[in-house]
Protein backbone atom coordinates (compact mmCIF):
# COMPACT_ATOMS: atom_id res chain seq x y z
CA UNK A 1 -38.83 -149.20 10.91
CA UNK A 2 -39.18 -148.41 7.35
CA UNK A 3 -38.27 -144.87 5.36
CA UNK A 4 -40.95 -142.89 4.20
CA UNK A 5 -44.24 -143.96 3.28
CA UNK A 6 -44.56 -145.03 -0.29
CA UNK A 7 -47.81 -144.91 -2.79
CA UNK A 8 -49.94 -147.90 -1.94
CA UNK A 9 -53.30 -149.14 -2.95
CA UNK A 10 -55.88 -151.63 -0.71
CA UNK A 11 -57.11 -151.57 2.60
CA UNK A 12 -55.57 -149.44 5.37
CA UNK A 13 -55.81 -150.71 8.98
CA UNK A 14 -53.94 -148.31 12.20
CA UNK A 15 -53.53 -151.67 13.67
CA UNK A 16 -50.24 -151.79 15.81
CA UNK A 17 -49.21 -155.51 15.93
CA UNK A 18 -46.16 -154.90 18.53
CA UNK A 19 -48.33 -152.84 21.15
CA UNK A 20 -48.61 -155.01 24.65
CA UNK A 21 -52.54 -155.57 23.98
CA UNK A 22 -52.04 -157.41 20.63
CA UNK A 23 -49.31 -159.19 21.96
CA UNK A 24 -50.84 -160.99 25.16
CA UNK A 25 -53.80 -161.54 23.25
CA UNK A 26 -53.77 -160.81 19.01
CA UNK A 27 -56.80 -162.96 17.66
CA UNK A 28 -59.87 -160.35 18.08
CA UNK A 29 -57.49 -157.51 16.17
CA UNK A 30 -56.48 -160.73 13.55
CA UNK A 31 -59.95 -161.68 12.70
CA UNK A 32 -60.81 -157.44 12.07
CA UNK A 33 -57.68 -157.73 9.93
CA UNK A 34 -58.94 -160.99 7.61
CA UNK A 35 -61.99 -159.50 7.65
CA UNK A 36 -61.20 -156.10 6.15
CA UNK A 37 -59.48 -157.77 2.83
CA UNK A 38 -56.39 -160.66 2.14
CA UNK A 39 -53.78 -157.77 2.35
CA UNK A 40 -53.69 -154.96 4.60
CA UNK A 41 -51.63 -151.66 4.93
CA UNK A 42 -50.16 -151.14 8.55
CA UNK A 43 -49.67 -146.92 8.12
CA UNK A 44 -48.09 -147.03 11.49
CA UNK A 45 -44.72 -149.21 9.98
CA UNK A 46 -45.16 -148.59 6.61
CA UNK A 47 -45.73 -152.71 6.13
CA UNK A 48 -48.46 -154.73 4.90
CA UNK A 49 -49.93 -157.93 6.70
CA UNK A 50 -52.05 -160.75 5.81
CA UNK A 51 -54.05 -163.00 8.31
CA UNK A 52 -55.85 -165.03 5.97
CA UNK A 53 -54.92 -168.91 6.16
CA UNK A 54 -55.15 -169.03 2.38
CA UNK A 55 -52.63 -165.88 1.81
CA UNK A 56 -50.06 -166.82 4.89
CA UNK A 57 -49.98 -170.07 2.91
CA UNK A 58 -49.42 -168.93 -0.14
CA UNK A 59 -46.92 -165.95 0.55
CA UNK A 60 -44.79 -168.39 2.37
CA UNK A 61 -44.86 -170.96 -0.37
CA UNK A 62 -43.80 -168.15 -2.89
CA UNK A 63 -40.16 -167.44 -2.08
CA UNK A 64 -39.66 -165.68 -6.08
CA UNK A 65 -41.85 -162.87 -4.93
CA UNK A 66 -41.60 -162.88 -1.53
CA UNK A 67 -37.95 -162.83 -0.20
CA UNK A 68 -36.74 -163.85 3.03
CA UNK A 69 -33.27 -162.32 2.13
CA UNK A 70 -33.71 -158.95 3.26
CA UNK A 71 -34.88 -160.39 6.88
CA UNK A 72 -37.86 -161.92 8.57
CA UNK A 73 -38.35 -159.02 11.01
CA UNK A 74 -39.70 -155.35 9.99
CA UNK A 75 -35.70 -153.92 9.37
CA UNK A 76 -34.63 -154.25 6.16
CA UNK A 77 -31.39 -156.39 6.42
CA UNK A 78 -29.87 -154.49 3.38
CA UNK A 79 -30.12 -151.02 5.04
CA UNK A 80 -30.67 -151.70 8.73
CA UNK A 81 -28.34 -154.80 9.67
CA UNK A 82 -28.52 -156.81 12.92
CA UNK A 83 -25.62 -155.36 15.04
CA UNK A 84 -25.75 -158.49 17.36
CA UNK A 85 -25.33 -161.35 15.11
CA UNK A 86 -25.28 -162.33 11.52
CA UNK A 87 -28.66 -163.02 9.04
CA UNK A 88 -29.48 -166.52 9.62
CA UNK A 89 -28.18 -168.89 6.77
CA UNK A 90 -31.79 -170.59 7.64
CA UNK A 91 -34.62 -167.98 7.84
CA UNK A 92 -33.05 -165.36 5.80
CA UNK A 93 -31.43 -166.64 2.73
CA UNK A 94 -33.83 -167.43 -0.30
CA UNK A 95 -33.24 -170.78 -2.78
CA UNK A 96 -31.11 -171.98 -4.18
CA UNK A 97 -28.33 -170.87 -1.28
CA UNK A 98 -31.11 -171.69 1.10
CA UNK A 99 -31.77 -175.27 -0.33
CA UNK A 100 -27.91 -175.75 0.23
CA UNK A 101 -27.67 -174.90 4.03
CA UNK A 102 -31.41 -176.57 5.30
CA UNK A 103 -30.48 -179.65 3.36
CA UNK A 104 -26.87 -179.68 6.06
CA UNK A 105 -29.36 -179.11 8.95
CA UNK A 106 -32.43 -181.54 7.82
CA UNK A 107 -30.15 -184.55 7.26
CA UNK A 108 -28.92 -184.13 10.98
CA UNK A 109 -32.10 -183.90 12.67
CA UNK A 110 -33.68 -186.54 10.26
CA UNK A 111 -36.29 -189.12 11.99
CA UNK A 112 -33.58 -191.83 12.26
CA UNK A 113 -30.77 -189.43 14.01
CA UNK A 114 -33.35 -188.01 16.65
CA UNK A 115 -34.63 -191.52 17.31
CA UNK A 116 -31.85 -191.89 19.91
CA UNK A 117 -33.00 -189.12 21.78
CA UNK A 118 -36.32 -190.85 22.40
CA UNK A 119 -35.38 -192.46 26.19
CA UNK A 120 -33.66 -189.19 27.37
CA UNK A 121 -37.11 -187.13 26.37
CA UNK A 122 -39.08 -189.73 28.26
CA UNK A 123 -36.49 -190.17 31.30
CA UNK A 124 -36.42 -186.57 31.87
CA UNK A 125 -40.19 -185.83 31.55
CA UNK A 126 -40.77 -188.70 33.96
CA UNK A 127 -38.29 -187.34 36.15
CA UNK A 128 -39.83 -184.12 35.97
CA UNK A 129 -43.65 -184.98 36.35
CA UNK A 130 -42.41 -186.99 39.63
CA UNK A 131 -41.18 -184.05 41.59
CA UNK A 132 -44.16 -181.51 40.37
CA UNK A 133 -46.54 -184.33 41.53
CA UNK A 134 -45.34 -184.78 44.93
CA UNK A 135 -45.66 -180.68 45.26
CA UNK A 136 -49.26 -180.47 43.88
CA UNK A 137 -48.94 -176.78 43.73
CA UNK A 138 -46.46 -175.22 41.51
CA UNK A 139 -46.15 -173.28 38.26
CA UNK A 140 -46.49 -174.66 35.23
CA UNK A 141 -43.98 -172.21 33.24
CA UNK A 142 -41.10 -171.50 35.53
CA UNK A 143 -41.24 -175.18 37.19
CA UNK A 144 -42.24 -177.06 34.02
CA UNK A 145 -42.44 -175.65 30.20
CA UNK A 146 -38.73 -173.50 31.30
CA UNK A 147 -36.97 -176.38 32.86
CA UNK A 148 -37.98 -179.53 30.35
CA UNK A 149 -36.47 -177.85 27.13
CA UNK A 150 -33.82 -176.06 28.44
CA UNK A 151 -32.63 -179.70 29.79
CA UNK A 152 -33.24 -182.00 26.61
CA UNK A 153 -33.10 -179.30 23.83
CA UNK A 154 -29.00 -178.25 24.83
CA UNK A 155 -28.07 -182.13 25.17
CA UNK A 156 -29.58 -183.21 22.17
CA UNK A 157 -27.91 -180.04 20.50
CA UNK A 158 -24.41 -181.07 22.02
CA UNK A 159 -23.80 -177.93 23.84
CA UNK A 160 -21.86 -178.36 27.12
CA UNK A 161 -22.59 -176.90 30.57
CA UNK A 162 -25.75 -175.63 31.92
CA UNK A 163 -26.70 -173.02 29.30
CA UNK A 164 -30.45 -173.68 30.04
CA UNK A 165 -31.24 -170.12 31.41
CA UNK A 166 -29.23 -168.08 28.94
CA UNK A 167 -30.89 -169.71 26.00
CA UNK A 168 -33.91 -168.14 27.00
CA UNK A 169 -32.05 -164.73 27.34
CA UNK A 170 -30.72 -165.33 23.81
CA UNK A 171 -33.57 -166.43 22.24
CA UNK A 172 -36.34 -163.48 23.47
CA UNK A 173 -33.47 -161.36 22.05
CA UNK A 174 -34.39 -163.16 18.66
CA UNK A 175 -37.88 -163.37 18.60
CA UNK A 176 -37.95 -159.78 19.76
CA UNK A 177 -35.55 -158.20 17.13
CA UNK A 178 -38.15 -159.33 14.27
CA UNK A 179 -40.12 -155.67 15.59
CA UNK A 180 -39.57 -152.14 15.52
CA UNK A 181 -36.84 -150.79 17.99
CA UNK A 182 -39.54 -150.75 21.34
CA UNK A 183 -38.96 -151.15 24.54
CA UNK A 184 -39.49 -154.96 24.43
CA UNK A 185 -36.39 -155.11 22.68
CA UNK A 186 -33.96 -152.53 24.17
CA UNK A 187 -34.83 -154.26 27.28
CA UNK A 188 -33.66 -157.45 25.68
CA UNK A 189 -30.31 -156.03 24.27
CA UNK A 190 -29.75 -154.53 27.79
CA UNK A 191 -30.27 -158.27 29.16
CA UNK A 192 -27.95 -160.06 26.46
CA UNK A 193 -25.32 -157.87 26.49
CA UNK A 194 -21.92 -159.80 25.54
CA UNK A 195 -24.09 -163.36 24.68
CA UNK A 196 -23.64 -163.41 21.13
CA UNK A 197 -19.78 -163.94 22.07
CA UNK A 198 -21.26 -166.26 24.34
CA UNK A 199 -23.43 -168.26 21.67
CA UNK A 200 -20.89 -168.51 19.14
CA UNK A 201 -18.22 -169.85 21.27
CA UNK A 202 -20.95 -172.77 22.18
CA UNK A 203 -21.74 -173.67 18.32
CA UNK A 204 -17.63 -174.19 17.57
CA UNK A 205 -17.25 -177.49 16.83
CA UNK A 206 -15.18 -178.42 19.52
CA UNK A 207 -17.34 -177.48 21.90
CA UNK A 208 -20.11 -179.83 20.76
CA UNK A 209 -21.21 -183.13 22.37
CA UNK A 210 -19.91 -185.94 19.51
CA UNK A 211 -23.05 -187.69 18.24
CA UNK A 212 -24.95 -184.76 19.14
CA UNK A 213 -27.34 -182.94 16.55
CA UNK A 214 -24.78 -179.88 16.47
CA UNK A 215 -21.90 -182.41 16.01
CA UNK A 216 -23.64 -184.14 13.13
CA UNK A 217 -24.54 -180.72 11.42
CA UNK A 218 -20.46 -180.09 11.24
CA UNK A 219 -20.24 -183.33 9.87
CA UNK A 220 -22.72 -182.71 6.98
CA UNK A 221 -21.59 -179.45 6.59
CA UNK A 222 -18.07 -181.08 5.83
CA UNK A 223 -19.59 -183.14 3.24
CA UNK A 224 -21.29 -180.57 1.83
CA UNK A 225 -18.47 -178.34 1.48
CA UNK A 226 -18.85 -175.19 3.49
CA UNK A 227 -16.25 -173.67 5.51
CA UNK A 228 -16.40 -173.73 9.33
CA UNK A 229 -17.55 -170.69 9.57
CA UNK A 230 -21.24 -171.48 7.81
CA UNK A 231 -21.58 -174.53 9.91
CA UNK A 232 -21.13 -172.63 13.13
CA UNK A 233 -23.80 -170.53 11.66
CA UNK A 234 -26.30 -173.30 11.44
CA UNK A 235 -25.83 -174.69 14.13
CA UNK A 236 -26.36 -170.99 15.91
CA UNK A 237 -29.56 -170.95 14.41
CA UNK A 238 -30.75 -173.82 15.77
CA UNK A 239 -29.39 -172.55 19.20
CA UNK A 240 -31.79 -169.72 18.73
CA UNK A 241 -34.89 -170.99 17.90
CA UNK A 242 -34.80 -174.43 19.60
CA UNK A 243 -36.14 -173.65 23.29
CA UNK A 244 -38.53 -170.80 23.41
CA UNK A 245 -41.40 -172.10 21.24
CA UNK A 246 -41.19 -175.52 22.75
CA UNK A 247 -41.73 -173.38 26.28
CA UNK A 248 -44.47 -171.35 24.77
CA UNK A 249 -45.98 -174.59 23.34
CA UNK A 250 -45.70 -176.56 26.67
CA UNK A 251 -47.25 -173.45 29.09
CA UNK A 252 -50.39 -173.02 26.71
CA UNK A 253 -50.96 -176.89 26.55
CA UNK A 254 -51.33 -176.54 30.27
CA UNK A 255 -53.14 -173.73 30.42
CA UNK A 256 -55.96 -175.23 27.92
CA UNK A 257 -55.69 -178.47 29.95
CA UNK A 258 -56.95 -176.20 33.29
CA UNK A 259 -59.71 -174.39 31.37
CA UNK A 260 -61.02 -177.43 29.56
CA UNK A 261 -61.22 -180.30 31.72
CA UNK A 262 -62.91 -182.43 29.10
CA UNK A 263 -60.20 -182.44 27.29
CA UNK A 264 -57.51 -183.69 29.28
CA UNK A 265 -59.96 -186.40 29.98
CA UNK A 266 -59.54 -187.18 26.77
CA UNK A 267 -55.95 -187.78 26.66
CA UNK A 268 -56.28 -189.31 30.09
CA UNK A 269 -58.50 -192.01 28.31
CA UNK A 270 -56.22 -192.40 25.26
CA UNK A 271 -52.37 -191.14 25.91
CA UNK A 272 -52.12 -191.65 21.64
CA UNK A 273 -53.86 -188.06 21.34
CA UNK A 274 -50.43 -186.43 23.21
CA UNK A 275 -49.23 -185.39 20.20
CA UNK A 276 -52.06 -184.22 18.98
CA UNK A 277 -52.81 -182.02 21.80
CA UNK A 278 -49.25 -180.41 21.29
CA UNK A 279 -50.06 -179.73 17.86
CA UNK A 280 -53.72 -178.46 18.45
CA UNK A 281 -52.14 -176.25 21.14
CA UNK A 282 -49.84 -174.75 18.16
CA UNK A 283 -52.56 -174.82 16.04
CA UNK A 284 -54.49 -172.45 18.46
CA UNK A 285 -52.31 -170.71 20.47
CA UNK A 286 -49.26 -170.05 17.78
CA UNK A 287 -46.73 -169.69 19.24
CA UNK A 288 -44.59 -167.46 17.28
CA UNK A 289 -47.45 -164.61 15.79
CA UNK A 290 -45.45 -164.00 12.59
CA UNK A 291 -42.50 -163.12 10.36
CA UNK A 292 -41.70 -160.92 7.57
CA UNK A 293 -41.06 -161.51 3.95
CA UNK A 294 -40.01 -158.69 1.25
CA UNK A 295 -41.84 -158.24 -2.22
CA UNK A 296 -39.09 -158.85 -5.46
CA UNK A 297 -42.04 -157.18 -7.30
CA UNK A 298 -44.83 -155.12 -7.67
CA UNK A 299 -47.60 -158.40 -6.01
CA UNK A 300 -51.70 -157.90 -6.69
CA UNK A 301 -53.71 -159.50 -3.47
CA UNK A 302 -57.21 -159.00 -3.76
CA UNK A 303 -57.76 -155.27 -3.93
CA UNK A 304 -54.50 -154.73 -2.52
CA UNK A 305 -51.67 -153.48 -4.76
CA UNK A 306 -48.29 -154.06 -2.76
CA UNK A 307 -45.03 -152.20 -4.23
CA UNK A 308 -42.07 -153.84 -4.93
CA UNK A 309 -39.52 -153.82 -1.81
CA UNK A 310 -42.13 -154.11 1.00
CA UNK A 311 -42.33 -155.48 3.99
CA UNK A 312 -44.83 -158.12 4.62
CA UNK A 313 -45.79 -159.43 7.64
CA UNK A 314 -47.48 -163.07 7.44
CA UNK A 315 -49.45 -163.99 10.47
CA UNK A 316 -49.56 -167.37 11.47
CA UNK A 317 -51.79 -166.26 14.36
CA UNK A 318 -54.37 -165.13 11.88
CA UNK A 319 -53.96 -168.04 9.64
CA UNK A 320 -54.13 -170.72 12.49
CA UNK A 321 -57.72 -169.27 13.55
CA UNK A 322 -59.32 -168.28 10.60
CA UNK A 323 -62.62 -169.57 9.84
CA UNK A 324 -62.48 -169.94 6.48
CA UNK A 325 -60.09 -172.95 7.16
CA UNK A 326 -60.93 -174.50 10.46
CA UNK A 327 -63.82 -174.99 11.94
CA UNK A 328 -64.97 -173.52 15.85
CA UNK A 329 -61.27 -172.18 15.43
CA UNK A 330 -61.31 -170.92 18.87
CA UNK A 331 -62.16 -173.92 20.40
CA UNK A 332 -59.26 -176.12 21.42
CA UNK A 333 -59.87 -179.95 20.75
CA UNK A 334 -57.62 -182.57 20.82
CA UNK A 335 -58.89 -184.96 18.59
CA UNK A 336 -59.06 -181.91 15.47
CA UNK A 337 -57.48 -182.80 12.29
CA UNK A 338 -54.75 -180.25 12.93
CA UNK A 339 -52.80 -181.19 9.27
CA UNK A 340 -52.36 -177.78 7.56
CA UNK A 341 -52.15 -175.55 10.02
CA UNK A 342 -49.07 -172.72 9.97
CA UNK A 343 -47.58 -172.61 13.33
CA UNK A 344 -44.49 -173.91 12.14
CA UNK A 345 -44.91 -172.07 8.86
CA UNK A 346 -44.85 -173.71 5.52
CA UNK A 347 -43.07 -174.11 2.63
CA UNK A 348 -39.06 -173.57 1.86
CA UNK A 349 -38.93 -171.95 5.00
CA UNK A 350 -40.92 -174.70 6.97
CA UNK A 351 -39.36 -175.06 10.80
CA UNK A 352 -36.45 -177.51 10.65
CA UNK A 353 -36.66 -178.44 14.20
CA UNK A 354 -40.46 -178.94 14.19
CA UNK A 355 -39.91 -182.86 14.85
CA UNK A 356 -37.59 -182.24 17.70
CA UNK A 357 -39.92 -179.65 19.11
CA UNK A 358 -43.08 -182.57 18.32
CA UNK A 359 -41.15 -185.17 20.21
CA UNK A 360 -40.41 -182.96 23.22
CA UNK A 361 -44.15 -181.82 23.47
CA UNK A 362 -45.11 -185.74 23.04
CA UNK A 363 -43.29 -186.70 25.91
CA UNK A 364 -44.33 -184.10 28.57
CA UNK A 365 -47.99 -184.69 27.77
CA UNK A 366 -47.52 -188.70 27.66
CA UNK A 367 -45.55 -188.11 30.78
CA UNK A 368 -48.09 -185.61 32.80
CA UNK A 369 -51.30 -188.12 31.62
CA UNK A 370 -49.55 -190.98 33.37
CA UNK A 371 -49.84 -189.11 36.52
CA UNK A 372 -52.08 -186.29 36.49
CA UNK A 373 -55.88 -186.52 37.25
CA UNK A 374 -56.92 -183.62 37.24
CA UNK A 375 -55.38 -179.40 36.97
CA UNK A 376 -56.32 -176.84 38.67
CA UNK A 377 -56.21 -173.14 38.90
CA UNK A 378 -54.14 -171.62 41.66
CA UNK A 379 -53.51 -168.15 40.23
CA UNK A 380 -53.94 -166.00 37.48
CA UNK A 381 -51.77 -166.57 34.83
CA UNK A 382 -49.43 -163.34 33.07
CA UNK A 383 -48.42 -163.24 29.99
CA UNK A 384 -44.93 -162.49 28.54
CA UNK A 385 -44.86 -159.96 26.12
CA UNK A 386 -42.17 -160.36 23.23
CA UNK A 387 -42.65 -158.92 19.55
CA UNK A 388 -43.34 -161.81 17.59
CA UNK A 389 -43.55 -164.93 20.33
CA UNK A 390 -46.73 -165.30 22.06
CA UNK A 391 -46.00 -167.17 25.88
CA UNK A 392 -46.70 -166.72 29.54
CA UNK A 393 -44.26 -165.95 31.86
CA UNK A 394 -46.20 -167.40 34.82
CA UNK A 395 -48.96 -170.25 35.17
CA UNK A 396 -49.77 -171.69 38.80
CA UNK A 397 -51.29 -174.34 38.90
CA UNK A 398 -52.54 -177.06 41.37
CA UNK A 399 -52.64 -180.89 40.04
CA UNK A 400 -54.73 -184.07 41.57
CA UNK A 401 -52.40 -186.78 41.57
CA UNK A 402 -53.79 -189.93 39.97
């Protein structure tokens, strides 16, 4: 958390955004937030926050006043560094070193190299689908939206052995780090204890799968000139952040697809609207609530004066469900023009893996409206609670078989 609490000007909110309320369900305490002005002061961390689609959008476009260098979680990176692992070369490092090391990761995951991973989605989620069919009954997060990307995500990356069910250890360590020191994230660092060694000893080169997406980032980090050392980086990042929104995404597609019927009949009728109803379901679900970026300078939003040096967090949550940009943004619907919204933020910053994670969701759905007629209920679901990744850590479900 922050130092002392500095002079500040605008609207003040005692809104906690890491308390287990907000975090199995944020969007009632998002819209009060939009609605009280474009920038808000959180007194509780000494932050400020804005919800509004307009201001996400533009903070995250504005990497000159808004830094990612000093971390995209509440710590300052300068004065509080991550014990556990190094600032990602991706999320935290501002133009033009930023440029540099996303331009090594985009050209390996460009449309033509993940093209070849197409058949091994498809074949797995068919695979998959098959067995969950024949048992009717099951649940949709720890028999489905766990086991698809922790099979296809770690093959496509090139990592050897069955890592599947550490990479979800790893990566709620991430997503829970970008808060304040709670409980949600002691309990993490008590969990992970000794996998950064772990992690970093599966991004070394020769530990990679050749023609795999890790292998090919080595390769283009060769090109490009950086030492071994940065390329294991990069590829560590993508070890982090590859599974756990692709689970979150996966679990709340389901979960709209039991309490809106219509809907699935929908895809049912025309499979083409699978990807659609992946992105709809990131649209309104967001996966990952938000990140942090740092003022360079003193910024004016609305009536909101923000110092120079503070934190600010930028809520895709808010921004994928405000009104002012989407209309009915409650509602989930498939066939919404979904272009625009934040859930895989926007800008320098925007999420590198986004067509990998696109492809994966694409698949499952195509995959489940091939054989699913109908879903069903068959328990309550409960969320999981993490500090900046919305997801459920249990969905049962019952499906009619087509």
């Amino acid at each position: 958390m922050p130092g002392a609490a500095r002079v500040h000007q605008g609207p003040v909110s005692d809104l906690d955004p890491f308390e287990d309320g907000f975090l199995a369900d944020p969007f009632a305490q998002l819209a009060a937030l939009r609605a009280a002005g474009p920038a808000v002061y959180l007194r509780r961390y000494d932050c400020w926050a804005v919800a509004g689609h307009r201001e996400v959008h533009a903070v995250l476009r504005d990497h000159e006043r808004f830094s990612s260098a000093s971390g995209v979680g509440l710590a300052d990176l300068a004065a509080d560094p991550y014990g556990w692992r190094k600032p990602s070369l991706l999320l935290e490092a501002d133009p033009p070193e930023h440029a540099r090391n996303r331009a090594v990761v985009v050209s390996a995951m460009s449309p033509r190299a993940l093209q070849s991973f197409h058949d091994l989605f498809d074949e797995q989620a068919a695979r998959i689908i098959d067995d969950l069919v024949q048992r009717e009954r099951f649940d949709a997060v720890t028999d489905l939206a766990e086991v698809f990307p922790t099979v296809v995500f770690p093959r496509a990356l090139g990592v050897l052995g069955e890592v599947g069910p550490r990479m979800l250890v790893y990566g709620a360590l991430s997503f829970n780090a970008i808060g304040p020191r709670n409980q949600h994230l002691l309990d993490c660092l008590s969990a992970a204890e000794g996998l950064a060694d772990w992690v970093g000893a599966h991004c070394r080169r020769e530990n990679l799968r050749p023609g795999s997406i890790g292998a090919a980032v080595y390769e283009a980090a060769d090109a490009a000139g950086m030492g071994e050392p940065e390329a294991a980086q990069l590829v560590r990042s993508l070890f982090s952040a590859g599974v756990d929104t692709t689970v979150s995404g996966l679990a709340f597609a389901i979960a709209n697809f039991t309490r809106s019927p219509g809907q699935w009949e929908l895809i049912r009728a025309d499979p083409s609207l699978a990807r659609n109803a992946f992105e709809e379901t990131i649209r309104c679900e967001s996966p990952v609530i938000g990140f942090f970026r740092t003022t360079t300078v003193e910024v004016q939003l609305g009536e909101a004066t923000i110092p120079a040096d503070s934190k600010v967090m930028t809520l895709f949550a808010g921004a994928n469900r405000d009104p002012a940009r989407w209309p009915d943004p409650d509602v989930f619907d498939v066939r919404r023009k979904t272009a625009g919204h934040l859930g895989y933020g926007v800008g320098p910053h925007v999420c590198a893996g986004m067509a990998l994670a696109r492809m994966e969701g694409e698949s499952v759905i195509r995959a489940m409206a091939a054989r699913i007629k109908r879903w069903e209920p068959a328990g309550p679901a409960r969320p999981r609670l993490n500090n900046s990744l919305r997801g459920l850590a249990s969905l049962p479900v019952r499906v009619v078989p087509q």
